[in-house]
Structure formats: structure tokens, C-alpha cells
Protein backbone atom coordinates (compact mmCIF):
# COMPACT_ATOMS: atom_id res chain seq x y z
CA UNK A 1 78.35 137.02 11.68
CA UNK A 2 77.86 137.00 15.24
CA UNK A 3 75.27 133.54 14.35
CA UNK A 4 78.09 131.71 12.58
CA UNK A 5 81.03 131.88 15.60
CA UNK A 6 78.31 130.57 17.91
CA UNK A 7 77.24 127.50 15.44
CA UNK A 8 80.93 126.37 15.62
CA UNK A 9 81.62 123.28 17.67
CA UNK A 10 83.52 124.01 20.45
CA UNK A 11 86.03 121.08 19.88
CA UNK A 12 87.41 123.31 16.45
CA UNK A 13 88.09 126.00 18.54
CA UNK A 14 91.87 126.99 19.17
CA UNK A 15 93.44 126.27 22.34
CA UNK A 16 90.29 124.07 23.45
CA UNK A 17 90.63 120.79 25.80
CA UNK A 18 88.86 117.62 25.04
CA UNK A 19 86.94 116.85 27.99
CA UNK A 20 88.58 113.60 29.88
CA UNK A 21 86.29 110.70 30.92
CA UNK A 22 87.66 108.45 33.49
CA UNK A 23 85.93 104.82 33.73
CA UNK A 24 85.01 104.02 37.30
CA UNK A 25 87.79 100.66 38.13
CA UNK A 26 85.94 97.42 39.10
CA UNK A 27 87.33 95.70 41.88
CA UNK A 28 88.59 92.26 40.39
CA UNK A 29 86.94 88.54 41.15
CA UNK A 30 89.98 88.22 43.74
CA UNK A 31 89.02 92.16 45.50
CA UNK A 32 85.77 91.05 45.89
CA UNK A 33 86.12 88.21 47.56
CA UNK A 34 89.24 89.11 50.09
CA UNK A 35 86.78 91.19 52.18
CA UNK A 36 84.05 88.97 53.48
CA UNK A 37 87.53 86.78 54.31
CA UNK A 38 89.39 89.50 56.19
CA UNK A 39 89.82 88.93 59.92
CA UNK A 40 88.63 91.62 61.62
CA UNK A 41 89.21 92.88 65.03
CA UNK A 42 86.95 93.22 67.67
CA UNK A 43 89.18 95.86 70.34
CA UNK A 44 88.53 95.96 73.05
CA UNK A 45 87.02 93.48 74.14
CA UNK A 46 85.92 92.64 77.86
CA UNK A 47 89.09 90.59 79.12
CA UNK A 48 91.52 93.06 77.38
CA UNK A 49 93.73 92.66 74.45
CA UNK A 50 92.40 91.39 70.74
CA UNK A 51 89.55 89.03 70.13
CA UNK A 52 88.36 87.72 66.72
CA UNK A 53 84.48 88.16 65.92
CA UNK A 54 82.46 85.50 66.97
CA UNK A 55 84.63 84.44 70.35
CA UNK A 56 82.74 83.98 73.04
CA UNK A 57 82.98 86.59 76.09
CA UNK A 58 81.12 84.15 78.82
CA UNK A 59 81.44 80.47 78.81
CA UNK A 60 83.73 80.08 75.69
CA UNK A 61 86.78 77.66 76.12
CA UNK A 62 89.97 78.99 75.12
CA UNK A 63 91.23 77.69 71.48
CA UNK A 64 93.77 74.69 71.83
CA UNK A 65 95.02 75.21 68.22
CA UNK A 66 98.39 76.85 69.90
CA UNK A 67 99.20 73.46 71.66
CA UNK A 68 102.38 71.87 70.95
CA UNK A 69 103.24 69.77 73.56
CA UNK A 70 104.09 69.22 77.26
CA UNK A 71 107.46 70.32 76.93
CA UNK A 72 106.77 72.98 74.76
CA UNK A 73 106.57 76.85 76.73
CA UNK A 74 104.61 77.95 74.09
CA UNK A 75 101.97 75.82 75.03
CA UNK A 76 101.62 77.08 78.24
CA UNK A 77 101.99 80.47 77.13
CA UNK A 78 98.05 81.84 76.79
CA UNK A 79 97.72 80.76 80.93
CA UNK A 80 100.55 83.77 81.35
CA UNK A 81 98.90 86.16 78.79
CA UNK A 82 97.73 88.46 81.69
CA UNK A 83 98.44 92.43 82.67
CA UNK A 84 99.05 93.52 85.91
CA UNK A 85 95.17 94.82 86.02
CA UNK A 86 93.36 91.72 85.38
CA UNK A 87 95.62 89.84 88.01
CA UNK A 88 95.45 92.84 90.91
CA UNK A 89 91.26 92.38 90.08
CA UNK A 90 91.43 89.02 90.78
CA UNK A 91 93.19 89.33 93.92
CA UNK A 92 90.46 91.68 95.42
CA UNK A 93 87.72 89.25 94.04
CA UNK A 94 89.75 86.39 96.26
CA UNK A 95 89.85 88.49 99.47
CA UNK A 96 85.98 89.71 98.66
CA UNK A 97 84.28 86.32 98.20
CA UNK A 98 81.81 86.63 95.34
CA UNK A 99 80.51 84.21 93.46
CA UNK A 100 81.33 86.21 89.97
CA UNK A 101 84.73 85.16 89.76
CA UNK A 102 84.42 82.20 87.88
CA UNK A 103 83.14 84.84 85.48
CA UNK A 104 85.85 86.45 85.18
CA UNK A 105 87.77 83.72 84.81
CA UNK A 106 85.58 81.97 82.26
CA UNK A 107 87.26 82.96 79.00
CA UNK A 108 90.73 83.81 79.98
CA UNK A 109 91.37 81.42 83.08
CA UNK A 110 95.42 82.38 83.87
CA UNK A 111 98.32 80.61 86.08
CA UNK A 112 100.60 83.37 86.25
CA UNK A 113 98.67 84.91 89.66
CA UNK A 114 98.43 81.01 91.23
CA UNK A 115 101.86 80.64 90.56
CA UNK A 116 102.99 83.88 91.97
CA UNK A 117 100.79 83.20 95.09
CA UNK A 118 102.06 79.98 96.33
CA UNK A 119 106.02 80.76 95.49
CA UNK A 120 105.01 83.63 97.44
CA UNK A 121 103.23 81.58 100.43
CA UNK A 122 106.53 78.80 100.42
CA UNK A 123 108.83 81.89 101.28
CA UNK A 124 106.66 83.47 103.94
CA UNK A 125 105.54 80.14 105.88
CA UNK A 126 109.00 79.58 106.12
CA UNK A 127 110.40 82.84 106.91
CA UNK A 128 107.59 83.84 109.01
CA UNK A 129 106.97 80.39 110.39
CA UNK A 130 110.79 80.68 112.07
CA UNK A 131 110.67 84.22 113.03
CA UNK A 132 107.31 83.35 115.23
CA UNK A 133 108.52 80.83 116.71
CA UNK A 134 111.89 83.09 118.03
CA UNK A 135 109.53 85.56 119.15
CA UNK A 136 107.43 82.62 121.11
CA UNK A 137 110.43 81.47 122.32
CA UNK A 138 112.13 85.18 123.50
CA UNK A 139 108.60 86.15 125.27
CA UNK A 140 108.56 82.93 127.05
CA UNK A 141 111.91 80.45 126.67
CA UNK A 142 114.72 82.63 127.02
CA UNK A 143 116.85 80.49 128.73
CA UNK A 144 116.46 77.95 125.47
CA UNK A 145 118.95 78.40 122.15
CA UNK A 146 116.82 78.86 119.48
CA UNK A 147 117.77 77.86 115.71
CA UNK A 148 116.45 78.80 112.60
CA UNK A 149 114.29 75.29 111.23
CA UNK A 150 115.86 74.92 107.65
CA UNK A 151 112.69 72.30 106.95
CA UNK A 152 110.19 74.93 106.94
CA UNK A 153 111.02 75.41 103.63
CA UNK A 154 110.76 71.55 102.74
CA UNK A 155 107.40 71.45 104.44
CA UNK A 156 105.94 74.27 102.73
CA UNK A 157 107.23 73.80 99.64
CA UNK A 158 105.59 69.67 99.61
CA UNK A 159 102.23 71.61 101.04
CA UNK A 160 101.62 74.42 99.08
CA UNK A 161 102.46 72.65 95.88
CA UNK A 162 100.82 69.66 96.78
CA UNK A 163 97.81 71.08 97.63
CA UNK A 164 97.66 73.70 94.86
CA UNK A 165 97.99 70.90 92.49
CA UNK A 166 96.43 67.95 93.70
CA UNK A 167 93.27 69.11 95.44
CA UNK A 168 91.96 71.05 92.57
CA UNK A 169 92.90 68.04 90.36
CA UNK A 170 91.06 65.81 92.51
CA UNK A 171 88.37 68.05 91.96
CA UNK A 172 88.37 67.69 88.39
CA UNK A 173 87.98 64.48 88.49
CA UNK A 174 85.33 63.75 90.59
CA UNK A 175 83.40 66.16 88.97
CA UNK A 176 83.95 65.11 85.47
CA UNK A 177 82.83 61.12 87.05
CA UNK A 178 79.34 62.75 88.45
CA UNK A 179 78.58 64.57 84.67
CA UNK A 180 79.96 68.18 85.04
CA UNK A 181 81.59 70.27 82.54
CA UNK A 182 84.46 70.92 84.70
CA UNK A 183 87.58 72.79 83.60
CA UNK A 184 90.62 71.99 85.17
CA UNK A 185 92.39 74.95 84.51
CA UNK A 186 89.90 77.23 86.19
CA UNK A 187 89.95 75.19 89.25
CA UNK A 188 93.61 75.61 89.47
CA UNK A 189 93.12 79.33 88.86
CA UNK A 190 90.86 79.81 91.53
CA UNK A 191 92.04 77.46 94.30
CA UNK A 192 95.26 79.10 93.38
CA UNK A 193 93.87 82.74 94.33
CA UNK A 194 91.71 81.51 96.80
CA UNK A 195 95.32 81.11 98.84
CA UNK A 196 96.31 84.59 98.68
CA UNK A 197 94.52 85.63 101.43
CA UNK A 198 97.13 83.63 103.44
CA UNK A 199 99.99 86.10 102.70
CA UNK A 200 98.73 89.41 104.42
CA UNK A 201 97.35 87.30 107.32
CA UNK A 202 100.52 85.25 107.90
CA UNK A 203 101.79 88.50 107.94
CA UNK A 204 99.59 89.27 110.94
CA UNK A 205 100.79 86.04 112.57
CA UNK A 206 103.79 86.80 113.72
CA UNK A 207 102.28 88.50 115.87
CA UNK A 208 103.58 87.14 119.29
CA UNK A 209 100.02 86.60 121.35
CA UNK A 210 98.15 83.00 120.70
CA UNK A 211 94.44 84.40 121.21
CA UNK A 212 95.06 86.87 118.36
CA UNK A 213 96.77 84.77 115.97
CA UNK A 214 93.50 82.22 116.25
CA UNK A 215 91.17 84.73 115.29
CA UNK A 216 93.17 85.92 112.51
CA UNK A 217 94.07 82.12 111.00
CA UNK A 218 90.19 81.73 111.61
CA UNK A 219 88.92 85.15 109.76
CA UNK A 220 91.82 83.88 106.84
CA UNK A 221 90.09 80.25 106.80
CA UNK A 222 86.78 81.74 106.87
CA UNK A 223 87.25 83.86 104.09
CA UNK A 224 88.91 81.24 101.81
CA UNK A 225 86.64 78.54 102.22
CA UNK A 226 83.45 80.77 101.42
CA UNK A 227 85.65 81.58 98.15
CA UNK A 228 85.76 78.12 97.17
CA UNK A 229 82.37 77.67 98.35
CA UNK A 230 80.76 80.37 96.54
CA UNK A 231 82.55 79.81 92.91
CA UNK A 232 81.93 75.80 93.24
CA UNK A 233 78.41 76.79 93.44
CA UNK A 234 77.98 77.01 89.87
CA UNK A 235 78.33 73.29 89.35
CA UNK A 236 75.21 72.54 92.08
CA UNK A 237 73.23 74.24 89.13
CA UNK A 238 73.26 71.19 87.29
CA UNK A 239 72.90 68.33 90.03
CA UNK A 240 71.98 69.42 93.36
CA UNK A 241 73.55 66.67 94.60
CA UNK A 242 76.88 68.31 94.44
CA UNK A 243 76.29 70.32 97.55
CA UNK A 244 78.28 67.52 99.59
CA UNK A 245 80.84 67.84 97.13
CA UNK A 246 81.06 71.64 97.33
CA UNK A 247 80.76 71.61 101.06
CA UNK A 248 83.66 69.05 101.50
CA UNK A 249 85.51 71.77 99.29
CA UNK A 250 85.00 74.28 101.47
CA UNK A 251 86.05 72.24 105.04
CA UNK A 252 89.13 70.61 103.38
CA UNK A 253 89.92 74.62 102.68
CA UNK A 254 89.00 75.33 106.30
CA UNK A 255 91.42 72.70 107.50
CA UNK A 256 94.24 73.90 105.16
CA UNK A 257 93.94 76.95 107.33
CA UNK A 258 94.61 75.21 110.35
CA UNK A 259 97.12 73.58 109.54
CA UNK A 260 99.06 76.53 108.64
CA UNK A 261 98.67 77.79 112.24
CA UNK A 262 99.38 74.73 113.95
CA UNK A 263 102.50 73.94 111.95
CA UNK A 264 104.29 77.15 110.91
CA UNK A 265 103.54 79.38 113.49
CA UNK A 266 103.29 77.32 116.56
């Protein structure tokens, strides 16, 4: 008895459940294929923010593909793509002079901070520039009228501009003629910070003694040319006979200094 309820198959039995095979799905033709398409995400990467797979961290160019024109913002818009960290470290690096700035610059070269610095250098030559002159003139011409000189901000607008834009361009050129790779948005990036460290020192100008306003236009000069000098450098790699080049650079930068002294804050 007990031999024939165990020889039943259990599928007979009352109550029982038929066991439930799943098949396994196959992705389809069009599956298969999206994934070795998908664009993936490399985060983060060393400049900040998103970067495909395969983009270059040292040495790459930027992609032009967003370019639509002169008169187009959005084509200027990558050179602004910056955070307030990246700029501030780029500042230091242009009071520091190093020669790894052009590093840093190399893949995500930026206007927003050479922008910011010489609007900010047109304002204080010309505020600045006037209020050392009326402390000149209180220490030693009293007996003179003194009046606020409404060109300084002509003058520094046309020279800060000017030579922002034109120098680096010049530059360019000349370097392109004797066979370099030259980009002439990073020169304008880093002639651009190589200017701020004009703003704390003119600063430091008004300062109403001659002697110590030398030695601090001279320590500024100093300091800014060597920047120029140092991050030019990496051009002499490929033709020593840049060296002129680079060390005309780095006087013309010298005599910007100078000027500034001799001009604005007489």
C-alpha cells in the first residue's frame, strides 16, 4: 500500500503546483549594440567638471565643434566655463612665478580671470593714479588747487586693453612665423594674469614717499616679467633660438611696469 502512494507522480497529486520555468531574456541586436556606443563619463577629472573618455588632460586643444560665430556668446562661452577655485589658483600661480602654469592652463585655457583683471586694473590706475597725485600734491604743493584728472580713465583704459590684447597677439604671431605651436588663447590667458600682480601693488602706491613706491613698482615688474619669462619657456624647447624672443617678452613686461609708475602715480 504504502509502495503504491509513493510510485504516484507527483504532478497527479491534489493541490500540487507545476513547477514554473522562466527563459533567461536575450538582450536584442539593438541592446547589444547601444552599450559599446554609450558616452560615458569620466568625473572628475583634473580641471573639474565632466570630461568624455579619451580627452586629453595635458596638451589637448579644446573642441571647436561649439563655434558659431563671432557674434555669437555661445561661442565664447567654454573661455568663461571656470569656478571660483580654478581662477583664485591661478591668481596665486601669477603672483608665485612657476613655470607650471601653462599646465594648468593647457586644456582649459579661460578669459573670465584676464578679463576681470584688467577691468579691475582700468578702475584702480585711475582712481589710485588721482588720489596719489593729491596726496603728492598735499605733502608738498599745498598752495596749488588740485583737480581730479578725468583722462586717467581714457589712458588706462587705451593701455590696459591695448596691451592685454595686442602684445600677446603679437606674440602669436611671431611665433606661429618661426614654427611654434602657439595658442593664442593661452597667451591671452596668461599675459592676462600675469597683470594681476599690479592691483595689490598699486594698492601699495599710493603710498605718499617716492623711494618706496620704486621698490614696490620694481618688486611688481620683477615678478611679472619672470611670469612671462618662465611660462614662454616652453616654446625655447623646440628652437633655442627663441630665447631673444622670450627675453624681449619679459623686458617689454618690465617696461609696462614702469610705465605705470611714471604715468599714474607720478
Amino acid at each position: 500500500m504504502e509502495e503504491g502512494y509513493t510510485s504516484l507522480p507527483s504532478s497527479h497529486l491534489l493541490g500540487s503546483v507545476p513547477a514554473v520555468i522562466t527563459e533567461e531574456k536575450k538582450p536584442t541586436t539593438s541592446e547589444r549594440g547601444a552599450a559599446p556606443n554609450a558616452k560615458l563619463q569620466i568625473f572628475p577629472p583634473n580641471n573639474g567638471g565632466y570630461q568624455s573618455p579619451g580627452t586629453p588632460y595635458d596638451g589637448g586643444e579644446q573642441t571647436t565643434s561649439n563655434w558659431k560665430g563671432f557674434f555669437s556668446i555661445s561661442s565664447y562661452q567654454p573661455y568663461f566655463n571656470v569656478d571660483s577655485d580654478i581662477v583664485v589658483d591661478r591668481l596665486i600661480s601669477s603672483v608665485y612665478p612657476t613655470n607650471d602654469f601653462y599646465r594648468k592652463i593647457d586644456t582649459n585655457p579661460d578669459m573670465y580671470g584676464p578679463v576681470w583683471i584688467t577691468t579691475t586694473l582700468v578702475f584702480i590706475f585711475a582712481a589710485l593714479g588721482n588720489c596719489a597725485t593729491y596726496l603728492i600734491h598735499q605733502r608738498y604743493e599745498q598752495d596749488v588747487i588740485w583737480s581730479f584728472d578725468v583722462t586717467y580713465v581714457k589712458w588706462a583704459a587705451s593701455i590696459v586693453y591695448g596691451y592685454a590684447l595686442l602684445v600677446p597677439a603679437a606674440f602669436y604671431f611671431l611665433l606661429q612665423y618661426l614654427g611654434t605651436n602657439a595658442s593664442l588663447i593661452r597667451l591671452w590667458c596668461m599675459w592676462g594674469y600675469s597683470l594681476f600682480v599690479f592691483i595689490p601693488s598699486s594698492l601699495l602706491l599710493v603710498i605718499p614717499v617716492e623711494f618706496i613706491r620704486w621698490i614696490i613698482i620694481i618688486l611688481a615688474g620683477t615678478a611679472s616679467s619672470w611670469f612671462i619669462y618662465e611660462n614662454l619657456k616652453v616654446y625655447t624647447e623646440e628652437s633655442h633660438d627663441l630665447m631673444v624672443l622670450v627675453a624681449s617678452a619679459l623686458v617689454l613686461q618690465f617696461a609696462l611696469a614702469i610705465f605705470v609708475k611714471v604715468f599714474f602715480f607720478v
